[in-house]
C-alpha atoms as a PDB file:
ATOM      1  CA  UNK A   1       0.000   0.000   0.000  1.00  0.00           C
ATOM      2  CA  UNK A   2       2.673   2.147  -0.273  1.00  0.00           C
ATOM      3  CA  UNK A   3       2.382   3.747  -3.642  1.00  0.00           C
ATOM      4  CA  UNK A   4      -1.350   4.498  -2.170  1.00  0.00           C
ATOM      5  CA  UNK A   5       0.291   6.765   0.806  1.00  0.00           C
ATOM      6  CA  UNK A   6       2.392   8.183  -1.841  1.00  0.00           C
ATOM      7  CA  UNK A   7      -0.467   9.308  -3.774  1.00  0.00           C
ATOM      8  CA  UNK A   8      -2.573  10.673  -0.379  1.00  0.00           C
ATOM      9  CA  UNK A   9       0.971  13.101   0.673  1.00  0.00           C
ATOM     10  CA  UNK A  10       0.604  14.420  -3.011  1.00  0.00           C
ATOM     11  CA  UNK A  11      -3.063  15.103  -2.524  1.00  0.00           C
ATOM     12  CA  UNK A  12      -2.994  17.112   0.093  1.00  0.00           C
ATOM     13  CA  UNK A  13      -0.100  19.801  -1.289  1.00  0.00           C
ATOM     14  CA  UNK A  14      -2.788  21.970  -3.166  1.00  0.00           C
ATOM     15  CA  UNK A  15      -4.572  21.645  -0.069  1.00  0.00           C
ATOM     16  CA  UNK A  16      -4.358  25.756   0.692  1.00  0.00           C
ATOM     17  CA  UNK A  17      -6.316  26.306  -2.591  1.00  0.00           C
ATOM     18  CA  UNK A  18     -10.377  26.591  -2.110  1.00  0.00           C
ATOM     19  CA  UNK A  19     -11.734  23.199  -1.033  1.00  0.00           C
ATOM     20  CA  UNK A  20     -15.325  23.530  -2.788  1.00  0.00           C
ATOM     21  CA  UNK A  21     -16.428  21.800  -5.549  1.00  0.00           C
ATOM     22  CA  UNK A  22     -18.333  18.844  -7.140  1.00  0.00           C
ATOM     23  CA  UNK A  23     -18.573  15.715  -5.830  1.00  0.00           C
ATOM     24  CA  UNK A  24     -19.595  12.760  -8.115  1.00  0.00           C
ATOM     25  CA  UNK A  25     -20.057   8.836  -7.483  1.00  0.00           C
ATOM     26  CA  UNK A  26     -20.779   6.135  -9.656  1.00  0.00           C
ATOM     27  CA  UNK A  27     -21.728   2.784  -9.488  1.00  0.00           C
ATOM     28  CA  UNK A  28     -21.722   0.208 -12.417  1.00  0.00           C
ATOM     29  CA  UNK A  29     -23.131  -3.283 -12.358  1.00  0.00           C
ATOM     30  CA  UNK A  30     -22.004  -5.001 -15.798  1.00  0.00           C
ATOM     31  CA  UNK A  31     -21.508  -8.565 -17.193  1.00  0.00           C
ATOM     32  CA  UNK A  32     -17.835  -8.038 -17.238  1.00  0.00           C
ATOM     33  CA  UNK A  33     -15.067  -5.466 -16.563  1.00  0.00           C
ATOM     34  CA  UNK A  34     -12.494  -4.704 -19.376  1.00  0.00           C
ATOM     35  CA  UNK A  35      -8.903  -3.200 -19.659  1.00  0.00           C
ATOM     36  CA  UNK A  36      -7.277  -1.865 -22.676  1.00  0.00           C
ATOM     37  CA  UNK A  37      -9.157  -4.888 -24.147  1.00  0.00           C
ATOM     38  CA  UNK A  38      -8.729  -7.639 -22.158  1.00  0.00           C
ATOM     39  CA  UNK A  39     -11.115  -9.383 -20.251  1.00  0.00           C
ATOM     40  CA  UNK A  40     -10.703  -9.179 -16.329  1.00  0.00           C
ATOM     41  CA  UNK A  41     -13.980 -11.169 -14.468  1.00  0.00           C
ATOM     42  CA  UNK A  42     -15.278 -13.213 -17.658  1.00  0.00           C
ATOM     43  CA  UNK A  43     -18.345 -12.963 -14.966  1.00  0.00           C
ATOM     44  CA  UNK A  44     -20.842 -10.498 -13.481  1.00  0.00           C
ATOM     45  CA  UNK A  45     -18.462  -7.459 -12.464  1.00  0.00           C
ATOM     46  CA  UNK A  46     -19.829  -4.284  -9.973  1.00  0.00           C
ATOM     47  CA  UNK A  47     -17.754  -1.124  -9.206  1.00  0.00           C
ATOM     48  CA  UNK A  48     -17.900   2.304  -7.109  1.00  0.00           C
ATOM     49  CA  UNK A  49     -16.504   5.270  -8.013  1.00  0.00           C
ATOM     50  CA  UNK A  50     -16.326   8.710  -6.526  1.00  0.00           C
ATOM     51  CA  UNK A  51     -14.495  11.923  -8.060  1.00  0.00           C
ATOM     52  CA  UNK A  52     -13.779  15.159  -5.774  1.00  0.00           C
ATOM     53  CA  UNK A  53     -12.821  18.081  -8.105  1.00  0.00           C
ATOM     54  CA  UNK A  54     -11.590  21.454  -6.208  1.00  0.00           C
ATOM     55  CA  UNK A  55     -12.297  24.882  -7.891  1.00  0.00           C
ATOM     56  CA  UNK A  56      -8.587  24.787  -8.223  1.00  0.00           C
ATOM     57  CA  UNK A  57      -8.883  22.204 -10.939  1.00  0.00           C
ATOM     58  CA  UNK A  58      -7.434  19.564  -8.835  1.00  0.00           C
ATOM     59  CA  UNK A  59      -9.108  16.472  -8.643  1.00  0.00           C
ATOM     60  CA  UNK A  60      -8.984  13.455  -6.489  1.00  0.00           C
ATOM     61  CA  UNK A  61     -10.849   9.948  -6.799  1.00  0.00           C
ATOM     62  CA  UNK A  62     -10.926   6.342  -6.259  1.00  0.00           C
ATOM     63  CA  UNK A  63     -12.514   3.260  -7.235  1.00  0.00           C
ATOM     64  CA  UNK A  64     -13.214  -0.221  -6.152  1.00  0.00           C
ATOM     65  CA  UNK A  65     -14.107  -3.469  -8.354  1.00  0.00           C
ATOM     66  CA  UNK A  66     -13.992  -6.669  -8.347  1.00  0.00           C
ATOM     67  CA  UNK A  67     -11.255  -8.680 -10.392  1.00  0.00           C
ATOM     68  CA  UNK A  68     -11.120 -12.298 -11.071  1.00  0.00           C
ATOM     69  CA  UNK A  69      -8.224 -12.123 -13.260  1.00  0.00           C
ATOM     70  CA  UNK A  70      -6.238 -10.697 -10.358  1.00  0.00           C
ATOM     71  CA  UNK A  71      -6.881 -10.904  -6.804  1.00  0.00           C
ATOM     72  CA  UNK A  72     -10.031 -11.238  -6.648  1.00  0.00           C
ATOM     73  CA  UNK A  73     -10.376  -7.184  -5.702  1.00  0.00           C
ATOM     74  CA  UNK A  74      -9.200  -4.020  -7.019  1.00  0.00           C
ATOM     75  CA  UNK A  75      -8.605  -0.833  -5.914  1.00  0.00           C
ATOM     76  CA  UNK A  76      -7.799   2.563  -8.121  1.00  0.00           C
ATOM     77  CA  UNK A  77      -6.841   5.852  -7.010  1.00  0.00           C
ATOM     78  CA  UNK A  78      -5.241   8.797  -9.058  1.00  0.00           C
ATOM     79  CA  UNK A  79      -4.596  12.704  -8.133  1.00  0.00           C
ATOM     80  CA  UNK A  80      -4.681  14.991 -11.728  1.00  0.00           C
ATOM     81  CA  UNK A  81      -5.390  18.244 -12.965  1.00  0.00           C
ATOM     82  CA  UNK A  82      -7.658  19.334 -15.858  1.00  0.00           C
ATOM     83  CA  UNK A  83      -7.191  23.411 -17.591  1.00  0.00           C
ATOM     84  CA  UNK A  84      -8.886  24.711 -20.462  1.00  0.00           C
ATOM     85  CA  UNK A  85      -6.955  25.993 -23.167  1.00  0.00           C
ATOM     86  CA  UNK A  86      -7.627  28.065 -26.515  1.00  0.00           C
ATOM     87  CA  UNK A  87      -5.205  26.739 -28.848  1.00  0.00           C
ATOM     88  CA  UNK A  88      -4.086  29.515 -31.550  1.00  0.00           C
ATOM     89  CA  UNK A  89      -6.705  31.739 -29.970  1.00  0.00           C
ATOM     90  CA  UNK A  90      -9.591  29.932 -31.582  1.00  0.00           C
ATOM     91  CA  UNK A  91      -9.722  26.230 -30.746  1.00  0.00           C
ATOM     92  CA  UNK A  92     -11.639  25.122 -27.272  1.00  0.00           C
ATOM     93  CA  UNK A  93      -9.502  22.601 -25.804  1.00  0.00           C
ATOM     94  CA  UNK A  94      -8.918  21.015 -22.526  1.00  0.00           C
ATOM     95  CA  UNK A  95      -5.587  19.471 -21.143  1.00  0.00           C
ATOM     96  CA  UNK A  96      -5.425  16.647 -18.429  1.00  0.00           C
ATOM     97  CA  UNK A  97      -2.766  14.718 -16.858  1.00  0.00           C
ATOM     98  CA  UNK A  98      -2.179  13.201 -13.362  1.00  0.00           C
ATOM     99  CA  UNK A  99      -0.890  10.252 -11.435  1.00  0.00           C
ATOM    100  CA  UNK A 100      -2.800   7.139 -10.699  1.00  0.00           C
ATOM    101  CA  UNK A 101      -2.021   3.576  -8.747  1.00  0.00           C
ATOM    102  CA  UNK A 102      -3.869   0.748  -8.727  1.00  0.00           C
ATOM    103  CA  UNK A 103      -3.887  -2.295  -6.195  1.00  0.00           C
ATOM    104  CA  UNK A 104      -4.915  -5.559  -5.666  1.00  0.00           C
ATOM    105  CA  UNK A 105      -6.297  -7.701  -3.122  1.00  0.00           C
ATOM    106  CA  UNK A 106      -3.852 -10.083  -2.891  1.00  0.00           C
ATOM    107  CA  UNK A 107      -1.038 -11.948  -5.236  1.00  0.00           C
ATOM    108  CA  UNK A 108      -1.584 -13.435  -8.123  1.00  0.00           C
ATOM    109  CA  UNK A 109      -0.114 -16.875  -9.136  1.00  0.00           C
ATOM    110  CA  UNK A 110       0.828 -15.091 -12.529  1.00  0.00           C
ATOM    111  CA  UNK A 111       1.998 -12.086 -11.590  1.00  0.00           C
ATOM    112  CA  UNK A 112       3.866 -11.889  -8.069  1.00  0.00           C
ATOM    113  CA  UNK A 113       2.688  -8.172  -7.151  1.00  0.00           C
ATOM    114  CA  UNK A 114       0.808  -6.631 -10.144  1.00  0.00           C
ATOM    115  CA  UNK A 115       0.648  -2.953  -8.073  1.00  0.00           C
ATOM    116  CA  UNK A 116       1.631  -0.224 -10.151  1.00  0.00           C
ATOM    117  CA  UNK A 117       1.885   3.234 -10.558  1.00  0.00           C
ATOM    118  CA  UNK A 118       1.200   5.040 -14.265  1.00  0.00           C
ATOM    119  CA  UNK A 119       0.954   9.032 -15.345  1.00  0.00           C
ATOM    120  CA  UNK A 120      -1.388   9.601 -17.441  1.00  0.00           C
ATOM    121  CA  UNK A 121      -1.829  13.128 -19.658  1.00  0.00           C
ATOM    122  CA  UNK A 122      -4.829  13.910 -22.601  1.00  0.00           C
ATOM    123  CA  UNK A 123      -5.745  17.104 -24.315  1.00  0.00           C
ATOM    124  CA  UNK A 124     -10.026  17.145 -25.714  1.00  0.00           C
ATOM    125  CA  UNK A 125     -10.768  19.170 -28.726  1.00  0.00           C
ATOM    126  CA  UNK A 126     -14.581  18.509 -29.335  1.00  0.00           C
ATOM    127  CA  UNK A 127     -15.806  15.085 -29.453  1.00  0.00           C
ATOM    128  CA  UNK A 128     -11.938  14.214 -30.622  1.00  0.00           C
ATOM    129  CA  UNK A 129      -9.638  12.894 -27.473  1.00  0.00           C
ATOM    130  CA  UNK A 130      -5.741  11.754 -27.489  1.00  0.00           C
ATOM    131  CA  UNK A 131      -4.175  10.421 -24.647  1.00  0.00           C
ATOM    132  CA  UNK A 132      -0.818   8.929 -23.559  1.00  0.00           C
ATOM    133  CA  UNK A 133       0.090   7.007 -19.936  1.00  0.00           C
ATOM    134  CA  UNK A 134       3.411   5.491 -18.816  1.00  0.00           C
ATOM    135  CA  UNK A 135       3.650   3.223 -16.323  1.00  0.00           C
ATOM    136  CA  UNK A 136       7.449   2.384 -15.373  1.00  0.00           C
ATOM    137  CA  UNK A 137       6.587  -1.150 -13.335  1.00  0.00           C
ATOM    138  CA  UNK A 138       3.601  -2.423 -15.368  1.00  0.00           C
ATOM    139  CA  UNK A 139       1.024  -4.385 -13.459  1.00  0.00           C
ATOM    140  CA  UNK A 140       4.530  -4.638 -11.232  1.00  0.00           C
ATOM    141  CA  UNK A 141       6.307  -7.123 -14.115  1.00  0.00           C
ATOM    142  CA  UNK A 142       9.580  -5.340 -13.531  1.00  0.00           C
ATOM    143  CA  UNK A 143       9.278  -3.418 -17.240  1.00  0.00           C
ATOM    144  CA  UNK A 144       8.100  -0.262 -18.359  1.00  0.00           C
ATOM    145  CA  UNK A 145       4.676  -0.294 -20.438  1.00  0.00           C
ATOM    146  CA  UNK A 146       2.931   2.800 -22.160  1.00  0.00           C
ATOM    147  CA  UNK A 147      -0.043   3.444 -24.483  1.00  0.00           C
ATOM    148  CA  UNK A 148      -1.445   5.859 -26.629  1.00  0.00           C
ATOM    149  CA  UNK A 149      -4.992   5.932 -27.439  1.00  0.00           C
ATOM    150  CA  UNK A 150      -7.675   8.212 -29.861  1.00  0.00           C
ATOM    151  CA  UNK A 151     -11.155   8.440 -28.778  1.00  0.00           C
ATOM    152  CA  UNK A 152     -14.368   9.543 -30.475  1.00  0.00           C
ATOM    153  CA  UNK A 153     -17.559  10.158 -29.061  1.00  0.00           C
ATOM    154  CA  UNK A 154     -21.072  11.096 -30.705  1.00  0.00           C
ATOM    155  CA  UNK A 155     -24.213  11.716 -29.568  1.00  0.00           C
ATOM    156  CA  UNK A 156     -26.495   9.844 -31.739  1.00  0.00           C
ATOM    157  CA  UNK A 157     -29.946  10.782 -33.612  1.00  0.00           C
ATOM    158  CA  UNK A 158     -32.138   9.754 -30.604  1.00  0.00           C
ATOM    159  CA  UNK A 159     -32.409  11.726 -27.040  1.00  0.00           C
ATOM    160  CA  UNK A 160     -30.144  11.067 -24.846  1.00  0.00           C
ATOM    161  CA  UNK A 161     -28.015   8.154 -26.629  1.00  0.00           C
ATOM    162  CA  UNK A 162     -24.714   8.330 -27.647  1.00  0.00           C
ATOM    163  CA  UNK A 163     -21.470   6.288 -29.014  1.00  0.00           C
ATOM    164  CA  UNK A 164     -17.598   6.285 -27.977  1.00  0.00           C
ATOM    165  CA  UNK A 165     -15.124   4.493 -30.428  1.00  0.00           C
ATOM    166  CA  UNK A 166     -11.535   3.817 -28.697  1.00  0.00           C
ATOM    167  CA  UNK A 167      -8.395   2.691 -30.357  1.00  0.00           C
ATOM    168  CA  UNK A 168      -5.172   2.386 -28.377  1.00  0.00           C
ATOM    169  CA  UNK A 169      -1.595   1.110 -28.696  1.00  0.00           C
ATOM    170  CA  UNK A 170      -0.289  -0.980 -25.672  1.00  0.00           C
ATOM    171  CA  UNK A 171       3.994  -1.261 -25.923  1.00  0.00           C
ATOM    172  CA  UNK A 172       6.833  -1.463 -23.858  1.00  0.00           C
ATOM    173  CA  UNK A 173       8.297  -5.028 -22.207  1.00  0.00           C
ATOM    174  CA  UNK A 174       5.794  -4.515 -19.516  1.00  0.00           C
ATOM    175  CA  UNK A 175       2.860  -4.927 -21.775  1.00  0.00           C
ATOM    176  CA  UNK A 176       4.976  -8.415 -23.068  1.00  0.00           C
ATOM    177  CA  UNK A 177       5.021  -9.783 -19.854  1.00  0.00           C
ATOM    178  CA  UNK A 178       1.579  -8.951 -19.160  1.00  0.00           C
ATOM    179  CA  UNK A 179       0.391 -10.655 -22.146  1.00  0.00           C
ATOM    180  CA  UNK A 180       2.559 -13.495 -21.669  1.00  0.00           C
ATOM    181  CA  UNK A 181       0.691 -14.084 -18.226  1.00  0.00           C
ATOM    182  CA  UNK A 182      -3.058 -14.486 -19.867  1.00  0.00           C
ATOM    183  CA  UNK A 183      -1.059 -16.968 -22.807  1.00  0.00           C
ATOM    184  CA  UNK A 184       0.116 -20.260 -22.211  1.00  0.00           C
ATOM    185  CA  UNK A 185       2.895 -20.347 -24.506  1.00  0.00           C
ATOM    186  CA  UNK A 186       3.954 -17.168 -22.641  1.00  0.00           C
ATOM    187  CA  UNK A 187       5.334 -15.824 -25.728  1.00  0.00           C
ATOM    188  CA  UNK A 188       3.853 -12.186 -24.955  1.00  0.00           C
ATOM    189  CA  UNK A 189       3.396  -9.295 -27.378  1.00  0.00           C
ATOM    190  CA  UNK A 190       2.317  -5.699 -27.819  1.00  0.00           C
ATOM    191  CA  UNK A 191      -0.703  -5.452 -28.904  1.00  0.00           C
ATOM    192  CA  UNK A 192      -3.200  -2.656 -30.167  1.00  0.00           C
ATOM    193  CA  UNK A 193      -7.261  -2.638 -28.721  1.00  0.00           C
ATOM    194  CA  UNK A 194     -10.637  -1.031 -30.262  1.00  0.00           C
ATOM    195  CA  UNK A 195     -13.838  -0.251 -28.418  1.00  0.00           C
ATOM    196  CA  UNK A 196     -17.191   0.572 -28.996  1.00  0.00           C
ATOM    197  CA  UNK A 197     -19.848   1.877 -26.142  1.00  0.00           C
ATOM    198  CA  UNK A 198     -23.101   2.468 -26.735  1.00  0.00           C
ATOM    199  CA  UNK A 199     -24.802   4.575 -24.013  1.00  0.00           C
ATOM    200  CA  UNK A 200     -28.363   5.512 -23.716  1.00  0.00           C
ATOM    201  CA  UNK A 201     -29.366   7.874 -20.646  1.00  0.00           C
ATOM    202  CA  UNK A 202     -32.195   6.890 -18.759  1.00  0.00           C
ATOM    203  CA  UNK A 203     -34.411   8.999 -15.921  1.00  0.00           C
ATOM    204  CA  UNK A 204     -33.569   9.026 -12.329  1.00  0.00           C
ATOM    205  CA  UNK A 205     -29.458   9.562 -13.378  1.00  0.00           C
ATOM    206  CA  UNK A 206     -29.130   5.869 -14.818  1.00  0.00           C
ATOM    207  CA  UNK A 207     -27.741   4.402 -18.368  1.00  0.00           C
ATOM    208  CA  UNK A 208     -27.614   1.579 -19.760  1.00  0.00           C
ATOM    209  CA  UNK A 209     -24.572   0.733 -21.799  1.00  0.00           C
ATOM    210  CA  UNK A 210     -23.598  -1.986 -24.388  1.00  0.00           C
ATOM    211  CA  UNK A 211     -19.660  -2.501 -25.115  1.00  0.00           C
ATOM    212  CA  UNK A 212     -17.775  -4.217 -27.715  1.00  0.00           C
ATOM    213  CA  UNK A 213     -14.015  -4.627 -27.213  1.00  0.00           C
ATOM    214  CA  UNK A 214     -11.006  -6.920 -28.531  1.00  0.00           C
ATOM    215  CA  UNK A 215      -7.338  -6.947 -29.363  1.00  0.00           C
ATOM    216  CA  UNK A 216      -5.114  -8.088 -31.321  1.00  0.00           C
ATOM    217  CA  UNK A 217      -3.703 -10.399 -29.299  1.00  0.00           C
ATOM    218  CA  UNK A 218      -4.415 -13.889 -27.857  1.00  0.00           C
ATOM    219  CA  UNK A 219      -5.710 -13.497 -24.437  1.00  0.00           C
ATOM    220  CA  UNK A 220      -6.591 -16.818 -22.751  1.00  0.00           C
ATOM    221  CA  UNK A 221      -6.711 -18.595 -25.796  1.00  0.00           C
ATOM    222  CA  UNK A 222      -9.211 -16.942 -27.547  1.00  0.00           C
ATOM    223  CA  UNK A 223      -8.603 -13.577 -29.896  1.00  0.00           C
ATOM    224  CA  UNK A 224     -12.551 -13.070 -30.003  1.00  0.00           C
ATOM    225  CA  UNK A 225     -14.425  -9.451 -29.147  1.00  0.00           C
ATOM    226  CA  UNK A 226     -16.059  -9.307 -25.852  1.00  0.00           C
ATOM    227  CA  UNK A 227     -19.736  -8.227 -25.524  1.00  0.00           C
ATOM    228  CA  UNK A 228     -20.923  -6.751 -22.388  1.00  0.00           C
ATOM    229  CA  UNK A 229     -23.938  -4.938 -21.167  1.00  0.00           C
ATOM    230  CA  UNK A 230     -24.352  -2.893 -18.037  1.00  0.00           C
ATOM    231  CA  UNK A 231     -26.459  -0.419 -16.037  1.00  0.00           C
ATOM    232  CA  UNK A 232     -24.881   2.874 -14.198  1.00  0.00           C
ATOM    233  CA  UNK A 233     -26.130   5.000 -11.863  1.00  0.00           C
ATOM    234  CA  UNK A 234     -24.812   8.629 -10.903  1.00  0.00           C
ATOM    235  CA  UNK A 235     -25.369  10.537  -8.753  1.00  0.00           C
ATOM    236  CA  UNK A 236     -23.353  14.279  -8.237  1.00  0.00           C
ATOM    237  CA  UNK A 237     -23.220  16.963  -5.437  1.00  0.00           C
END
């Protein structure tokens, strides 16, 4: 839990700035849980998830999951910072990067201490997002792994419904020995992912979602798309 306190000392330096702001929280019941396309519960998955943002721009937040593939539990928690910038005076853009760790409940048979610590960074011009995170112990294999990813979102003709694509690029020795712990040749490889969400908004602050993802790669023997379907529920302050 170390990397956790880490994160908690670097919280509180923008402390002196104003404290008030939005508080959100959101909980996700789903028929699995997926990561940079790969599969993690292959079962019924359920997370929280809460997100302080100061007026200072600073946020904080944390979630919990379950995680089959590792531990059986999972815990996330990053620090960041978000600004809006007008690129060549007439572009609407906004810039966000930040630190985040995530933990798990116990060792894995595969992966001796998977625990890491990535930074993450993404600047949002209209529906268009490109982002980049490095993470120098990867899922704590003892190598560096990074990614860049391009995401599009739409809303779509019908109220309230929308669609996110995601492609990303997963590389670095990190990502190899991460693969090479879901294959049984152990062979590992980089690997690219795509995603598609469809979201449709619901009363009373739920959604219902429907998610297509796969990779490249051969991930527990099978290089199939997962399907999932889930229901959120949000609720701000």
């Amino acid at each position: 839990m170390l990397i956790v306190r880490h994160l908690l000392v670097a919280a509180l330096l923008p402390m002196p700035a104003v404290w008030a702001g939005p508080l959100d929280l959101r909980t996700t019941v789903a028929t699995d849980e997926l990561f940079r396309g790969i599969s993690q519960n292959n079962s019924l998955s359920f997370s929280l998830r809460g997100d302080y943002r100061f007026d200072n721009r600073v946020y904080l937040g944390a979630r919990a999951l379950n995680n089959r593939s590792l531990g059986g539990a999972q815990g996330d928690f990053y620090i960041g910072y978000s600004h809006t910038l007008n690129l060549l005076g007439l572009i609407q853009a906004t810039a966000d990067g930040g630190l985040s760790a995530s933990v798990f409940g116990s060792d894995d048979s595969r992966l001796q201490n998977p625990d890491y610590v990535e930074g993450y960074a993404s600047l949002g011009v209209g529906p268009l997002r490109v982002s980049g995170s490095y993470a120098p112990d990867y899922f704590g294999t003892g190598a560096a792994g990074y990614r860049m990813a391009g995401q599009l979102k739409l809303p779509l003709p019908f109220p309230g419904l929308s669609a996110t694509g995601v492609i990303g690029l997963n590389a670095g020795d990190g990502v190899r020995r991460l693969v090479a712990s879901r294959q049984q040749d152990g062979r590992g490889a980089q690997y690219a992912d795509y995603s598609l969400v469809i979201n449709q908004e619901l009363p009373l602050a739920f959604s219902v979602f429907g998610q297509v993802t796969g990779a490249t790669v051969e991930i527990d023997d099978s290089r199939a798309p997962t399907f999932l379907i889930g229901l959120r529920w949000r609720y701000g302050v």
